[in-house]
Every structure is written in structure tokens, then in C-alpha cells.
PDB file of N, CA and C in Angstrom:
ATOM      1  N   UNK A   1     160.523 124.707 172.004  1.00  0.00           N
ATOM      2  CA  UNK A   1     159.243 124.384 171.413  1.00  0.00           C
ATOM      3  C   UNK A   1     159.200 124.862 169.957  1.00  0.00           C
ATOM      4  N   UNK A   2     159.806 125.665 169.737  1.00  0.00           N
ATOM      5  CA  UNK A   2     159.727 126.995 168.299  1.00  0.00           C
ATOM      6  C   UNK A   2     160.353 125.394 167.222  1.00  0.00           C
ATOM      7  N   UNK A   3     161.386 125.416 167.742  1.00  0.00           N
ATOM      8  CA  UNK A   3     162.933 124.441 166.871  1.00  0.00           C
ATOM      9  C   UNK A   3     162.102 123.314 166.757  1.00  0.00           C
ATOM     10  N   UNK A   4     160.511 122.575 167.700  1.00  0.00           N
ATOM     11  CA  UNK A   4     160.445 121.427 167.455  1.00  0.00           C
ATOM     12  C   UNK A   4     159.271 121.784 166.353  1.00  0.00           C
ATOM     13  N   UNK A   5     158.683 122.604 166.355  1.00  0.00           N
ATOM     14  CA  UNK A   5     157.469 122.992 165.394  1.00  0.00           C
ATOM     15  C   UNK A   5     158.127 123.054 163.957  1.00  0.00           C
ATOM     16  N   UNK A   6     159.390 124.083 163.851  1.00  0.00           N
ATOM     17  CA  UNK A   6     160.356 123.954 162.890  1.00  0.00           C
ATOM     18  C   UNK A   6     160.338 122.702 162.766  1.00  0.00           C
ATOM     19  N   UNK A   7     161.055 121.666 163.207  1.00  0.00           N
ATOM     20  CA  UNK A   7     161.732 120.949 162.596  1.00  0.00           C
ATOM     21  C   UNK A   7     160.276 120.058 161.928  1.00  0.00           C
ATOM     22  N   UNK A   8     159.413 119.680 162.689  1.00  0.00           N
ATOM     23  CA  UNK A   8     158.278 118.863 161.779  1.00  0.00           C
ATOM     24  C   UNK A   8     157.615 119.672 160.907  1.00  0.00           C
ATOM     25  N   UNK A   9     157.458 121.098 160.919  1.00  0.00           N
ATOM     26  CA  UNK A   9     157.518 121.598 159.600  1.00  0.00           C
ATOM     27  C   UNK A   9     158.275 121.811 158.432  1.00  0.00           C
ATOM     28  N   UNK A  10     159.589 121.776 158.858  1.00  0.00           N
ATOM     29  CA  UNK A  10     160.467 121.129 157.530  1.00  0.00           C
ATOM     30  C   UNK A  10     160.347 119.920 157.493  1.00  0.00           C
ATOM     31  N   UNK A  11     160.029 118.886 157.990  1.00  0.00           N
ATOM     32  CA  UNK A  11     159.721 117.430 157.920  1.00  0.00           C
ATOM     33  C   UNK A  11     158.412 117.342 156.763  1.00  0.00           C
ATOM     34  N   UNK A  12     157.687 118.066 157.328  1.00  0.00           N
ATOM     35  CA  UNK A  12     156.090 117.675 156.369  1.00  0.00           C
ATOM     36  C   UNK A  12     156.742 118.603 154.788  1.00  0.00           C
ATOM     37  N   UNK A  13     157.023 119.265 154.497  1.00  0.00           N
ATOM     38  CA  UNK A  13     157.355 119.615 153.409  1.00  0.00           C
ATOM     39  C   UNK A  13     158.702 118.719 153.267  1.00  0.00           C
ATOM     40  N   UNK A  14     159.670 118.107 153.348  1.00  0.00           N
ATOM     41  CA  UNK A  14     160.533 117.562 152.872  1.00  0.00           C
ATOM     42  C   UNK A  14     159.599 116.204 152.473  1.00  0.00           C
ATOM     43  N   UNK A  15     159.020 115.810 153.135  1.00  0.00           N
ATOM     44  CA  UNK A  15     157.827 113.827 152.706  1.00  0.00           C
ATOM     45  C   UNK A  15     156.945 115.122 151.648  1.00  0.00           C
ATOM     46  N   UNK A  16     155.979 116.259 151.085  1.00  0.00           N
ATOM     47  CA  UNK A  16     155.555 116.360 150.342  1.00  0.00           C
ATOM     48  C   UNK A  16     155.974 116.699 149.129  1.00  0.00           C
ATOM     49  N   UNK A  17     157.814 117.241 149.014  1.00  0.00           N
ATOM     50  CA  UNK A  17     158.266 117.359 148.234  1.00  0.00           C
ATOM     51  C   UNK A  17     158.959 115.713 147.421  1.00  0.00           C
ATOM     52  N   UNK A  18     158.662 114.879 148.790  1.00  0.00           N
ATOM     53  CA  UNK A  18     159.258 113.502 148.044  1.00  0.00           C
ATOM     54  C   UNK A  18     158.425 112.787 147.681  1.00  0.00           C
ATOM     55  N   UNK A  19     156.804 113.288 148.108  1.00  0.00           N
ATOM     56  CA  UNK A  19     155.436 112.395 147.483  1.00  0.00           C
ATOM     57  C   UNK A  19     155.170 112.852 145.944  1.00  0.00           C
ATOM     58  N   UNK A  20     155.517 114.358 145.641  1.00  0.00           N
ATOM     59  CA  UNK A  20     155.624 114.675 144.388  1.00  0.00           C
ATOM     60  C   UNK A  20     156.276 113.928 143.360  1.00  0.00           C
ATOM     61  N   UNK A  21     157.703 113.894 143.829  1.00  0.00           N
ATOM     62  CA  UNK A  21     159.119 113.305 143.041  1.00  0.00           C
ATOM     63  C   UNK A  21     158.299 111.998 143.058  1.00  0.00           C
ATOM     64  N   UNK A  22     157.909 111.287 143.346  1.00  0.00           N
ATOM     65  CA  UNK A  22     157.284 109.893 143.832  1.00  0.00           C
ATOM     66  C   UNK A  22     156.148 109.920 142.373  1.00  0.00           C
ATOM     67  N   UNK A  23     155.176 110.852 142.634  1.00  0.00           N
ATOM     68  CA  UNK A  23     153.757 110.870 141.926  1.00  0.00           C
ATOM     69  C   UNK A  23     154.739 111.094 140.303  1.00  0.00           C
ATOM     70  N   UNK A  24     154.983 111.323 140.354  1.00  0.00           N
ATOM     71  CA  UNK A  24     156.098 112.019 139.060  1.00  0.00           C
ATOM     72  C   UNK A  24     156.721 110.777 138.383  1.00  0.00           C
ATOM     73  N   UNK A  25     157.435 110.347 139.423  1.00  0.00           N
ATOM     74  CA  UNK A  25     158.211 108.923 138.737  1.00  0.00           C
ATOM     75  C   UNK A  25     157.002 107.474 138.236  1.00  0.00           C
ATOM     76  N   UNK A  26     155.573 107.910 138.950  1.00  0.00           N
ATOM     77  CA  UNK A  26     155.345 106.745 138.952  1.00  0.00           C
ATOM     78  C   UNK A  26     154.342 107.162 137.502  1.00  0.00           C
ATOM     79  N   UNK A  27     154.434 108.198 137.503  1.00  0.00           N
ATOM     80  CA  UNK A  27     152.957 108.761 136.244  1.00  0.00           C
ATOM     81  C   UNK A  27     154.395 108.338 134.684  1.00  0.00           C
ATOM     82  N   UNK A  28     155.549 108.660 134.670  1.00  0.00           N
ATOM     83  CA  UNK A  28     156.325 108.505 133.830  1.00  0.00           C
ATOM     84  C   UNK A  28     156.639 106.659 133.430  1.00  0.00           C
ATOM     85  N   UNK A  29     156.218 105.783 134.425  1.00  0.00           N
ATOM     86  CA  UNK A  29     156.530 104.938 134.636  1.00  0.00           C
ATOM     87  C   UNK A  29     155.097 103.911 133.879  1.00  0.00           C
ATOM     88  N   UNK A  30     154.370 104.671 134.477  1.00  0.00           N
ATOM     89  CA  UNK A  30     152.994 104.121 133.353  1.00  0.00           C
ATOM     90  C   UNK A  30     152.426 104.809 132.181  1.00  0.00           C
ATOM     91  N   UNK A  31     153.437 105.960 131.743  1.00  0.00           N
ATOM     92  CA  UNK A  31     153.074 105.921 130.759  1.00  0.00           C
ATOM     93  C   UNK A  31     154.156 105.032 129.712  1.00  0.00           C
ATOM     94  N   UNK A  32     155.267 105.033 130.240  1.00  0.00           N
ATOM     95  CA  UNK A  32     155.912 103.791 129.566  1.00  0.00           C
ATOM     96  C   UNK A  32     156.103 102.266 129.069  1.00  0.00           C
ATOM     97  N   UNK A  33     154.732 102.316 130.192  1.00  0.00           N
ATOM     98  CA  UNK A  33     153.983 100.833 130.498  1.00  0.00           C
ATOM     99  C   UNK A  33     153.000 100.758 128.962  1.00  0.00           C
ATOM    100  N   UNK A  34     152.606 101.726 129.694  1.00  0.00           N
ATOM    101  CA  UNK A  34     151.175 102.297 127.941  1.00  0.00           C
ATOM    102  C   UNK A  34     151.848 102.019 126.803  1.00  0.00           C
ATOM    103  N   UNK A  35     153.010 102.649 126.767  1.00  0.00           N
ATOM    104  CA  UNK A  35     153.329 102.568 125.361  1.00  0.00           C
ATOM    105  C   UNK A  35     154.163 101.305 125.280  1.00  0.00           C
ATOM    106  N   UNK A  36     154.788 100.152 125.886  1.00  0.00           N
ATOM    107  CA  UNK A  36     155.237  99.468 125.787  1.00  0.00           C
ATOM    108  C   UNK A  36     153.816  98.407 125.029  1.00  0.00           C
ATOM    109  N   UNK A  37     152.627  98.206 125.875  1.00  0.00           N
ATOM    110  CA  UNK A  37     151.505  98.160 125.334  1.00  0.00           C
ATOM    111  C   UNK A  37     151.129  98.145 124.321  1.00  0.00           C
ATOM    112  N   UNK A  38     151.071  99.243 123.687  1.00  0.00           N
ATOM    113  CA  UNK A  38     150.929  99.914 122.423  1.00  0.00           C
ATOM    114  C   UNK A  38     151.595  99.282 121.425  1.00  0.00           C
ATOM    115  N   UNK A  39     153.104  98.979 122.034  1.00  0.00           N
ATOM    116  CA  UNK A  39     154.041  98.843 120.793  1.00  0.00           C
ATOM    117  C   UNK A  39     154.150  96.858 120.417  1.00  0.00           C
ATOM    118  N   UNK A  40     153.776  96.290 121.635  1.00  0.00           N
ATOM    119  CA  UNK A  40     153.694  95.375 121.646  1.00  0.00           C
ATOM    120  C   UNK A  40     152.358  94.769 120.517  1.00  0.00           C
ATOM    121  N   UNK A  41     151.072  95.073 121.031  1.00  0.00           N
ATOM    122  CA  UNK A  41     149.842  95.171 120.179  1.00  0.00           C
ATOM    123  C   UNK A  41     150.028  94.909 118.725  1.00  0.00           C
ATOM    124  N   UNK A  42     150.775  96.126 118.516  1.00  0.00           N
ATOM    125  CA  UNK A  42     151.334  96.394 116.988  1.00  0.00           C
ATOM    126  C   UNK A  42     152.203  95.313 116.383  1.00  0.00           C
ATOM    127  N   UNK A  43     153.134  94.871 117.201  1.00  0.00           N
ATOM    128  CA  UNK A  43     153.711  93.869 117.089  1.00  0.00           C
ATOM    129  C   UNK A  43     153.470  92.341 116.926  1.00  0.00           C
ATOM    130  N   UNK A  44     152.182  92.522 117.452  1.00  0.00           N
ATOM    131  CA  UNK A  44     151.522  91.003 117.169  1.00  0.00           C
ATOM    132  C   UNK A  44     150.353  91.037 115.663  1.00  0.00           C
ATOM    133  N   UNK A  45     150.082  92.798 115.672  1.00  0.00           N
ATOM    134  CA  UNK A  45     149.142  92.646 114.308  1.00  0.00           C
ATOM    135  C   UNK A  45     150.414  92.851 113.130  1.00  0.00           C
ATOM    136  N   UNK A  46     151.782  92.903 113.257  1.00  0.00           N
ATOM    137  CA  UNK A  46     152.333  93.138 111.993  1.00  0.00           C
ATOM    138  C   UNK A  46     152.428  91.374 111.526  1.00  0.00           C
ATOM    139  N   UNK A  47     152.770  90.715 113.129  1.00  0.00           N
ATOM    140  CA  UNK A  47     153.022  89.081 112.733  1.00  0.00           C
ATOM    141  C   UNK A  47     151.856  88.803 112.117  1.00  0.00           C
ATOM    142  N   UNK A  48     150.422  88.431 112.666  1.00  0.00           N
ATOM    143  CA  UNK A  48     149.600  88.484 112.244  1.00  0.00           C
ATOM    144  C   UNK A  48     149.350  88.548 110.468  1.00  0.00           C
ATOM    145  N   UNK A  49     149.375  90.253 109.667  1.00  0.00           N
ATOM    146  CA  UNK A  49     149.398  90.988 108.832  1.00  0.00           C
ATOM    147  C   UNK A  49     150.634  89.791 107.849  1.00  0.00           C
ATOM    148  N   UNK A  50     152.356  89.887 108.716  1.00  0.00           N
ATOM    149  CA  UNK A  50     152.979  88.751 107.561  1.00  0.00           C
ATOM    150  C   UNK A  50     152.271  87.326 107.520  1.00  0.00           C
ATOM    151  N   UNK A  51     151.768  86.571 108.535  1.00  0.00           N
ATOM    152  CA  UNK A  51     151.603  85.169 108.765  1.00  0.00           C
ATOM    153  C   UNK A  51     150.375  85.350 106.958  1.00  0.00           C
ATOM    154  N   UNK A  52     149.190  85.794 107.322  1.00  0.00           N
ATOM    155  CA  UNK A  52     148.481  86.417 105.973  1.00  0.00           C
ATOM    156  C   UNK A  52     148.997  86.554 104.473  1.00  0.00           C
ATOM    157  N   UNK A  53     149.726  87.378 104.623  1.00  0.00           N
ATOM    158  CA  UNK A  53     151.035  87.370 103.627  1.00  0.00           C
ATOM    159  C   UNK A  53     151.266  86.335 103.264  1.00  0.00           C
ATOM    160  N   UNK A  54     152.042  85.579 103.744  1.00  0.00           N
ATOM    161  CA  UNK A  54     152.626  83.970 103.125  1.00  0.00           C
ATOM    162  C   UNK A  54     151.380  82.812 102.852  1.00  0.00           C
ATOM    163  N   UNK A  55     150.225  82.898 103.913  1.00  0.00           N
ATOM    164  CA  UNK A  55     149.391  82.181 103.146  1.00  0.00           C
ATOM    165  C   UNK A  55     148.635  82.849 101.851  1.00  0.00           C
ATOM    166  N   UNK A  56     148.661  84.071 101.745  1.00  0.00           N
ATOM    167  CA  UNK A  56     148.249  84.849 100.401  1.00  0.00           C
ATOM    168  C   UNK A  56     149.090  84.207  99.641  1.00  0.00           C
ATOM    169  N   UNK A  57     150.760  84.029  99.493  1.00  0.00           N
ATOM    170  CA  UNK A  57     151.452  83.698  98.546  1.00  0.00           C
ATOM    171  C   UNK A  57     151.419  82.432  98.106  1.00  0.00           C
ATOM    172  N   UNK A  58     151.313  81.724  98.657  1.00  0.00           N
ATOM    173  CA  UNK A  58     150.899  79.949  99.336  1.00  0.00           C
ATOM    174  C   UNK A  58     149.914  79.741  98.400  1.00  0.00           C
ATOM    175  N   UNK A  59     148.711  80.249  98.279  1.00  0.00           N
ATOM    176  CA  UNK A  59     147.363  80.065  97.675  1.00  0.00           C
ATOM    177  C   UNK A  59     147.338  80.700  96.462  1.00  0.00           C
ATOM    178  N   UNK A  60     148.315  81.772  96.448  1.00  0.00           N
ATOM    179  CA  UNK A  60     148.741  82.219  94.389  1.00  0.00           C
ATOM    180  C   UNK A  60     149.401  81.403  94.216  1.00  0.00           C
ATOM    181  N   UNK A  61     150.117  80.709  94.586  1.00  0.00           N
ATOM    182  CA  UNK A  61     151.171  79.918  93.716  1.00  0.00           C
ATOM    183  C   UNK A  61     150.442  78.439  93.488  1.00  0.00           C
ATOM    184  N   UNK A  62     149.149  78.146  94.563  1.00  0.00           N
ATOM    185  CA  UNK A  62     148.500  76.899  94.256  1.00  0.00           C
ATOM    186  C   UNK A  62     148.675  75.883  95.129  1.00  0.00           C
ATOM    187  N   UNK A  63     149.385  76.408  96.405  1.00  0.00           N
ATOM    188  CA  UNK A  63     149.195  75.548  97.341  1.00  0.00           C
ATOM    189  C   UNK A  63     148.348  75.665  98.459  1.00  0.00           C
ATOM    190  N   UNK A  64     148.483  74.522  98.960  1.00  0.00           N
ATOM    191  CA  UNK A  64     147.483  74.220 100.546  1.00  0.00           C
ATOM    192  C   UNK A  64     148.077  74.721 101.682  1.00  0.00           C
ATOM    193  N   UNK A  65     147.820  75.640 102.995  1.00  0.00           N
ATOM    194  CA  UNK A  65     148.479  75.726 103.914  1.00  0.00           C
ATOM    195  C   UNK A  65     148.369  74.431 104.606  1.00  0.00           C
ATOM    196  N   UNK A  66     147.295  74.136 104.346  1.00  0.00           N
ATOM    197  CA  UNK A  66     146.716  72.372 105.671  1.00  0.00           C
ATOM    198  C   UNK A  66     147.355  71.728 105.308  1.00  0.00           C
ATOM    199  N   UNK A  67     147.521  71.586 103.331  1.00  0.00           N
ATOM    200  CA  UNK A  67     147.983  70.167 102.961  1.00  0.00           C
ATOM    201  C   UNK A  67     149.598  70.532 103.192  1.00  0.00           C
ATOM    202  N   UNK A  68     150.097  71.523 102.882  1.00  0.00           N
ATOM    203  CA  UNK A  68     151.470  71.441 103.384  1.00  0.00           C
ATOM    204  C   UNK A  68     152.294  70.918 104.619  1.00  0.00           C
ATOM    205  N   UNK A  69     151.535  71.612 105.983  1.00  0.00           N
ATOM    206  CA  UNK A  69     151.624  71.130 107.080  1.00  0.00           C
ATOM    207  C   UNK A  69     151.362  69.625 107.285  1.00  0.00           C
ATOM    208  N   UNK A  70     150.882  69.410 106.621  1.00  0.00           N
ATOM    209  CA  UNK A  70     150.517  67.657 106.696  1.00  0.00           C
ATOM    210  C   UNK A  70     151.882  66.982 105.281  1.00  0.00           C
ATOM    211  N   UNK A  71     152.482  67.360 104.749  1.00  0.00           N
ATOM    212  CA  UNK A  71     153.033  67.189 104.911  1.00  0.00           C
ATOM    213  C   UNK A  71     153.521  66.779 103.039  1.00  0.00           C
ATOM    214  N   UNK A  72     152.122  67.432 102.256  1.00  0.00           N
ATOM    215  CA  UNK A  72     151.306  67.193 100.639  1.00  0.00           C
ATOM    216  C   UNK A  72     152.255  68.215 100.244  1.00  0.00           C
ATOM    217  N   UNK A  73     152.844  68.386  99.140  1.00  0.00           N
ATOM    218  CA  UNK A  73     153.153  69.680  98.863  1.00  0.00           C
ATOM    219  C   UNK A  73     152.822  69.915  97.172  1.00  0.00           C
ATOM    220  N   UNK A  74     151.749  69.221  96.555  1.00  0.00           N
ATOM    221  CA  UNK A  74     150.778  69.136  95.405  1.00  0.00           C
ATOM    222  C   UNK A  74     150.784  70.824  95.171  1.00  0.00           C
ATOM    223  N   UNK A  75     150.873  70.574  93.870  1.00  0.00           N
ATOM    224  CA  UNK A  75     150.398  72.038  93.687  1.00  0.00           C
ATOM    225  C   UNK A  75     149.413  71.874  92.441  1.00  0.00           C
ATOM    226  N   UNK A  76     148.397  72.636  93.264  1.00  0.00           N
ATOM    227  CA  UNK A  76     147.564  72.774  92.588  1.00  0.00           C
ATOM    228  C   UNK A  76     146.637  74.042  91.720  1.00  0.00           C
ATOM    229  N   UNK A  77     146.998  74.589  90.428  1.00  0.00           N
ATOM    230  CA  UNK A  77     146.805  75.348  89.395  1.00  0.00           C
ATOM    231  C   UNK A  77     145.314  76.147  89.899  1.00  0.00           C
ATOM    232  N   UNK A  78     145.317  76.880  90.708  1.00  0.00           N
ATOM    233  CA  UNK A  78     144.004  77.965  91.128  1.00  0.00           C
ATOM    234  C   UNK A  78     143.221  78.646  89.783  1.00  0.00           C
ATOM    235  N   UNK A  79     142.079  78.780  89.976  1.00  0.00           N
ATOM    236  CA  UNK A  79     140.917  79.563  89.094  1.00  0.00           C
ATOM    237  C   UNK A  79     141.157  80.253  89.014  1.00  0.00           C
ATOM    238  N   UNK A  80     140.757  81.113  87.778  1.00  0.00           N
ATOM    239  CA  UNK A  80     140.697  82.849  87.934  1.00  0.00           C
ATOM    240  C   UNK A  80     139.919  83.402  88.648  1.00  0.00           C
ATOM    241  N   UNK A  81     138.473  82.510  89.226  1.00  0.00           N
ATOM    242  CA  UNK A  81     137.716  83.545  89.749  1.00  0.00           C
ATOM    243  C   UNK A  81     138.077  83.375  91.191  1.00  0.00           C
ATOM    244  N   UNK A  82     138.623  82.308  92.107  1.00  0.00           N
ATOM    245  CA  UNK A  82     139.701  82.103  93.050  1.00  0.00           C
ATOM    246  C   UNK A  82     140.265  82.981  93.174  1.00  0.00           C
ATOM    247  N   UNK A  83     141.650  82.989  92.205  1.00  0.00           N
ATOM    248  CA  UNK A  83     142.739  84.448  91.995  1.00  0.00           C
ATOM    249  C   UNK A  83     141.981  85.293  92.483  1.00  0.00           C
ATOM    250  N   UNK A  84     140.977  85.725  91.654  1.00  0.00           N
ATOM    251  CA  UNK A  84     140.477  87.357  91.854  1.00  0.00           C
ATOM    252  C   UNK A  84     140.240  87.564  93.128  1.00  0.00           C
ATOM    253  N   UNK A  85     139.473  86.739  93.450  1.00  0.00           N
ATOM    254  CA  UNK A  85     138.565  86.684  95.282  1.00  0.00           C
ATOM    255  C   UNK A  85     140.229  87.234  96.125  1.00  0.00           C
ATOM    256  N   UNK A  86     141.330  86.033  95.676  1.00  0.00           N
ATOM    257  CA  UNK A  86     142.183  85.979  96.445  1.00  0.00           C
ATOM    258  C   UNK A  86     142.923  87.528  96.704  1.00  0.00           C
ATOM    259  N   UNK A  87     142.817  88.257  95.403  1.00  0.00           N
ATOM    260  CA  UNK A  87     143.360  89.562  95.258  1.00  0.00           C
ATOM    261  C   UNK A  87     142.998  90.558  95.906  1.00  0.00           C
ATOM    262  N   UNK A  88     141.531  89.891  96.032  1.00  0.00           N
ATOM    263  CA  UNK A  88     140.830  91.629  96.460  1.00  0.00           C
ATOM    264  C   UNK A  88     140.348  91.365  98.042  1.00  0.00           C
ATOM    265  N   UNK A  89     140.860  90.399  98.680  1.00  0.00           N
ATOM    266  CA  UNK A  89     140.923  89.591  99.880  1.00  0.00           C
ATOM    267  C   UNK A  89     142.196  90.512 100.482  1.00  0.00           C
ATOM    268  N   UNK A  90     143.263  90.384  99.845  1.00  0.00           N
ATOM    269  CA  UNK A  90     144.579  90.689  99.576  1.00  0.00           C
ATOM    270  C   UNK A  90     144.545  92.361 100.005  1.00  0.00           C
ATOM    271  N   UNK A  91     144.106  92.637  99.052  1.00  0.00           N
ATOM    272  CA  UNK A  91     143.862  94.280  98.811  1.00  0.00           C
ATOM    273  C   UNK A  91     143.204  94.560  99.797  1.00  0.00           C
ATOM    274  N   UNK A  92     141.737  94.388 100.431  1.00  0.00           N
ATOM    275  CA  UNK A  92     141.260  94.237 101.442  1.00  0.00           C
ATOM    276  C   UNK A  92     142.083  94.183 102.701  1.00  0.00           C
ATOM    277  N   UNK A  93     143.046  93.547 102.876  1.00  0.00           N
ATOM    278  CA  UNK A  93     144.055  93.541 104.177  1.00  0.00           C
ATOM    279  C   UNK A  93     144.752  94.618 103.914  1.00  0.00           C
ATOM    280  N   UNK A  94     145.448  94.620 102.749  1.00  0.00           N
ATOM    281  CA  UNK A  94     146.430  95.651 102.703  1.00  0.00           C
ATOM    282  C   UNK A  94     146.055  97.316 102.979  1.00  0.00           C
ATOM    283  N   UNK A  95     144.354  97.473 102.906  1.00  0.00           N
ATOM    284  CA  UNK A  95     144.050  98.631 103.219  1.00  0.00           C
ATOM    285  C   UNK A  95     143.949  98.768 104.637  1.00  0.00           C
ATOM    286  N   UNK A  96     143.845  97.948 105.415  1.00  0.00           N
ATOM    287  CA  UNK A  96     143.421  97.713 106.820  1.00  0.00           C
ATOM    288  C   UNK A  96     144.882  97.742 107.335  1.00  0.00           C
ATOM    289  N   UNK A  97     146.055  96.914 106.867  1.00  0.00           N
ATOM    290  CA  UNK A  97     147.085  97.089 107.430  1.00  0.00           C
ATOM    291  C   UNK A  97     147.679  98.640 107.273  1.00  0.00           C
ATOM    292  N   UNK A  98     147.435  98.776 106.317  1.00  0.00           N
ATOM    293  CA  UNK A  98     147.860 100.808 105.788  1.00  0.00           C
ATOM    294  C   UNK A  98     147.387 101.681 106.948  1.00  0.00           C
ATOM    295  N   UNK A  99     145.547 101.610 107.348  1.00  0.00           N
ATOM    296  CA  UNK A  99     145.223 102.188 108.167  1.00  0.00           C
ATOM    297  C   UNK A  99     145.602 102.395 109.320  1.00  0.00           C
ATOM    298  N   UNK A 100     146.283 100.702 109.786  1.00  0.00           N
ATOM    299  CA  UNK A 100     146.120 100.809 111.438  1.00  0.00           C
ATOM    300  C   UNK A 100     148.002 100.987 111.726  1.00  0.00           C
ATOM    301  N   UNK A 101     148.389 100.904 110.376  1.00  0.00           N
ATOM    302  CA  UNK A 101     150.074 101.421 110.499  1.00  0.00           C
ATOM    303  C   UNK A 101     150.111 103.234 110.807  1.00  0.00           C
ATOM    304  N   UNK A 102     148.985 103.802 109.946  1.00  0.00           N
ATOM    305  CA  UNK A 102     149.249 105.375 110.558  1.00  0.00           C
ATOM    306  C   UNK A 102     148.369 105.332 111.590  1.00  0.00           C
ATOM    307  N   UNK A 103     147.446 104.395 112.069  1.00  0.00           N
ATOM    308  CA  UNK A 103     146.896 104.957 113.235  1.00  0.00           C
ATOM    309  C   UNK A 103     148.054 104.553 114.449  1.00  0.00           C
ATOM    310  N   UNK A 104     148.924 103.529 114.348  1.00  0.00           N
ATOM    311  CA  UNK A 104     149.999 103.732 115.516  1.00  0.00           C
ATOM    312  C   UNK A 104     150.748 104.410 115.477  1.00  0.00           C
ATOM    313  N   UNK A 105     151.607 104.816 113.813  1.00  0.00           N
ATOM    314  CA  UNK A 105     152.224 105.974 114.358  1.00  0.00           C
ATOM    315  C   UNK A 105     151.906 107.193 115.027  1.00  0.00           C
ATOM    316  N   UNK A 106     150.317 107.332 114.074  1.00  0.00           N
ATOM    317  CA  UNK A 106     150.049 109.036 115.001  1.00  0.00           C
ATOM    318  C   UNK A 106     149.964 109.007 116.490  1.00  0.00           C
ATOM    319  N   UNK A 107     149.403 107.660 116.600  1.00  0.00           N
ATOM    320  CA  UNK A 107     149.273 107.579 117.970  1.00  0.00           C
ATOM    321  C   UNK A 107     150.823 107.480 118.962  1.00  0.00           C
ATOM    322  N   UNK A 108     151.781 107.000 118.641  1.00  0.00           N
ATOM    323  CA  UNK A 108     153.201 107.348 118.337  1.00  0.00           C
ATOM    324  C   UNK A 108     153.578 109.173 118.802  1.00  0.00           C
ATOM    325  N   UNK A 109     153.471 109.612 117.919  1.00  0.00           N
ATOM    326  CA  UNK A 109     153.260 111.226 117.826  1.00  0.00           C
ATOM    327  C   UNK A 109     153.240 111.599 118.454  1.00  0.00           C
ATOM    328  N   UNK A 110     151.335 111.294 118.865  1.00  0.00           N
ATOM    329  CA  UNK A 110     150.758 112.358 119.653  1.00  0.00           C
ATOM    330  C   UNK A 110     151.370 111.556 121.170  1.00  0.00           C
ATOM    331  N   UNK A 111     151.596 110.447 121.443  1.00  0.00           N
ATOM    332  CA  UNK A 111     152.564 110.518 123.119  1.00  0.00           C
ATOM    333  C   UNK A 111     153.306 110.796 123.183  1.00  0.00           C
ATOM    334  N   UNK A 112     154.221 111.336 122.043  1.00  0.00           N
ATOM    335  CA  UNK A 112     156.027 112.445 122.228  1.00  0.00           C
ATOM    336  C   UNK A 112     155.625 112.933 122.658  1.00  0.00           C
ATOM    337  N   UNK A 113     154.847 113.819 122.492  1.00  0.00           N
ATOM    338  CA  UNK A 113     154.186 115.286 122.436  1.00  0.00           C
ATOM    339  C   UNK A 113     153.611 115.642 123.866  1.00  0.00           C
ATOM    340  N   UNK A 114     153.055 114.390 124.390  1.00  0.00           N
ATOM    341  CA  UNK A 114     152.870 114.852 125.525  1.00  0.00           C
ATOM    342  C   UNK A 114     153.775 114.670 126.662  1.00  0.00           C
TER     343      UNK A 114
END
């Protein structure tokens, strides 16, 4: 009777030492999920951030994104007060892209860390 109490008491601690190893693998497993997440996100606002980019360059140099795609490739000599808008449009992104580049790295960081 002793040997059978033994043995399902090493039984229940051998399944709680493997529900641990278990809880363990699966908490490591989503946080890798998270950050795969994370990194992905970022990855669609950098495309995003270039796609911007080239129509910024597109529209200094005096062209159409529409009329291009269609198939026009006219160029047409932009305003200064255009330009300007276009610059500080420009500048405007570029502060937003600055921001949310250190907000992923820190955010980066601070999940080494933990």
C-alpha cells in the first residue's frame, strides 16, 4: 500500500513538474508571437513611410502618381506654394516616422530585458 501511495505521489509531482516545463514553453512561445507582431507592424509602416517617399519625390519632380499609372508621364513644373505645402507635408511625416522608429526600438529594448 506504502509503494502504491509512493508511486502516485511521485506521479503527481513528475505531471506538475511537466505542467511547469509546459507553462514555461508556452509563455516563451507567445511572447515570440508578440514580438513577431510587433516586428511585422513595423514592417508594414516602414513600406507604408517608403511608398510616401516616392510619391513625395514623384510630386517634386512634377509628376502625377494617377497620371503615371495610367500610363501619362507629362511633367508638369509645380508652384512654389505647392513645393512648400509639399515640404512641410514631407517634414511632417518625417517627424512621425522618427518618432514611431524609437518608439519600436525602445519597445525592442524593453522585451530583451524582460
Amino acid at each position: 500500500m506504502k509503494i502504491a501511495i509512493m508511486m502516485v505521489f511521485l506521479g503527481l509531482i513528475g505531471y506538475l513538474l511537466e505542467q511547469r516545463r509546459h507553462i514555461k514553453f508556452l509563455e516563451k512561445v507567445n511572447f515570440n508571437q508578440e514580438t513577431r507582431h510587433i516586428m511585422t507592424d513595423h514592417e508594414i509602416f516602414l513600406l507604408k513611410h517608403q511608398i510616401g517617399t516616392y510619391v513625395f519625390s514623384l510630386e517634386t519632380l512634377g509628376y502625377d502618381r494617377d497620371e503615371i499609372s495610367k500610363g501619362n508621364y507629362t511633367k508638369h513644373e509645380p508652384n512654389p506654394e505647392k513645393l512648400q505645402a509639399l515640404y512641410a507635408e514631407f517634414e511632417r511625416n518625417e517627424s512621425i516616422y522618427r518618432s514611431k522608429n524609437i518608439q519600436f526600438e525602445t519597445e525592442l529594448e524593453l522585451r530583451e530585458t524582460n
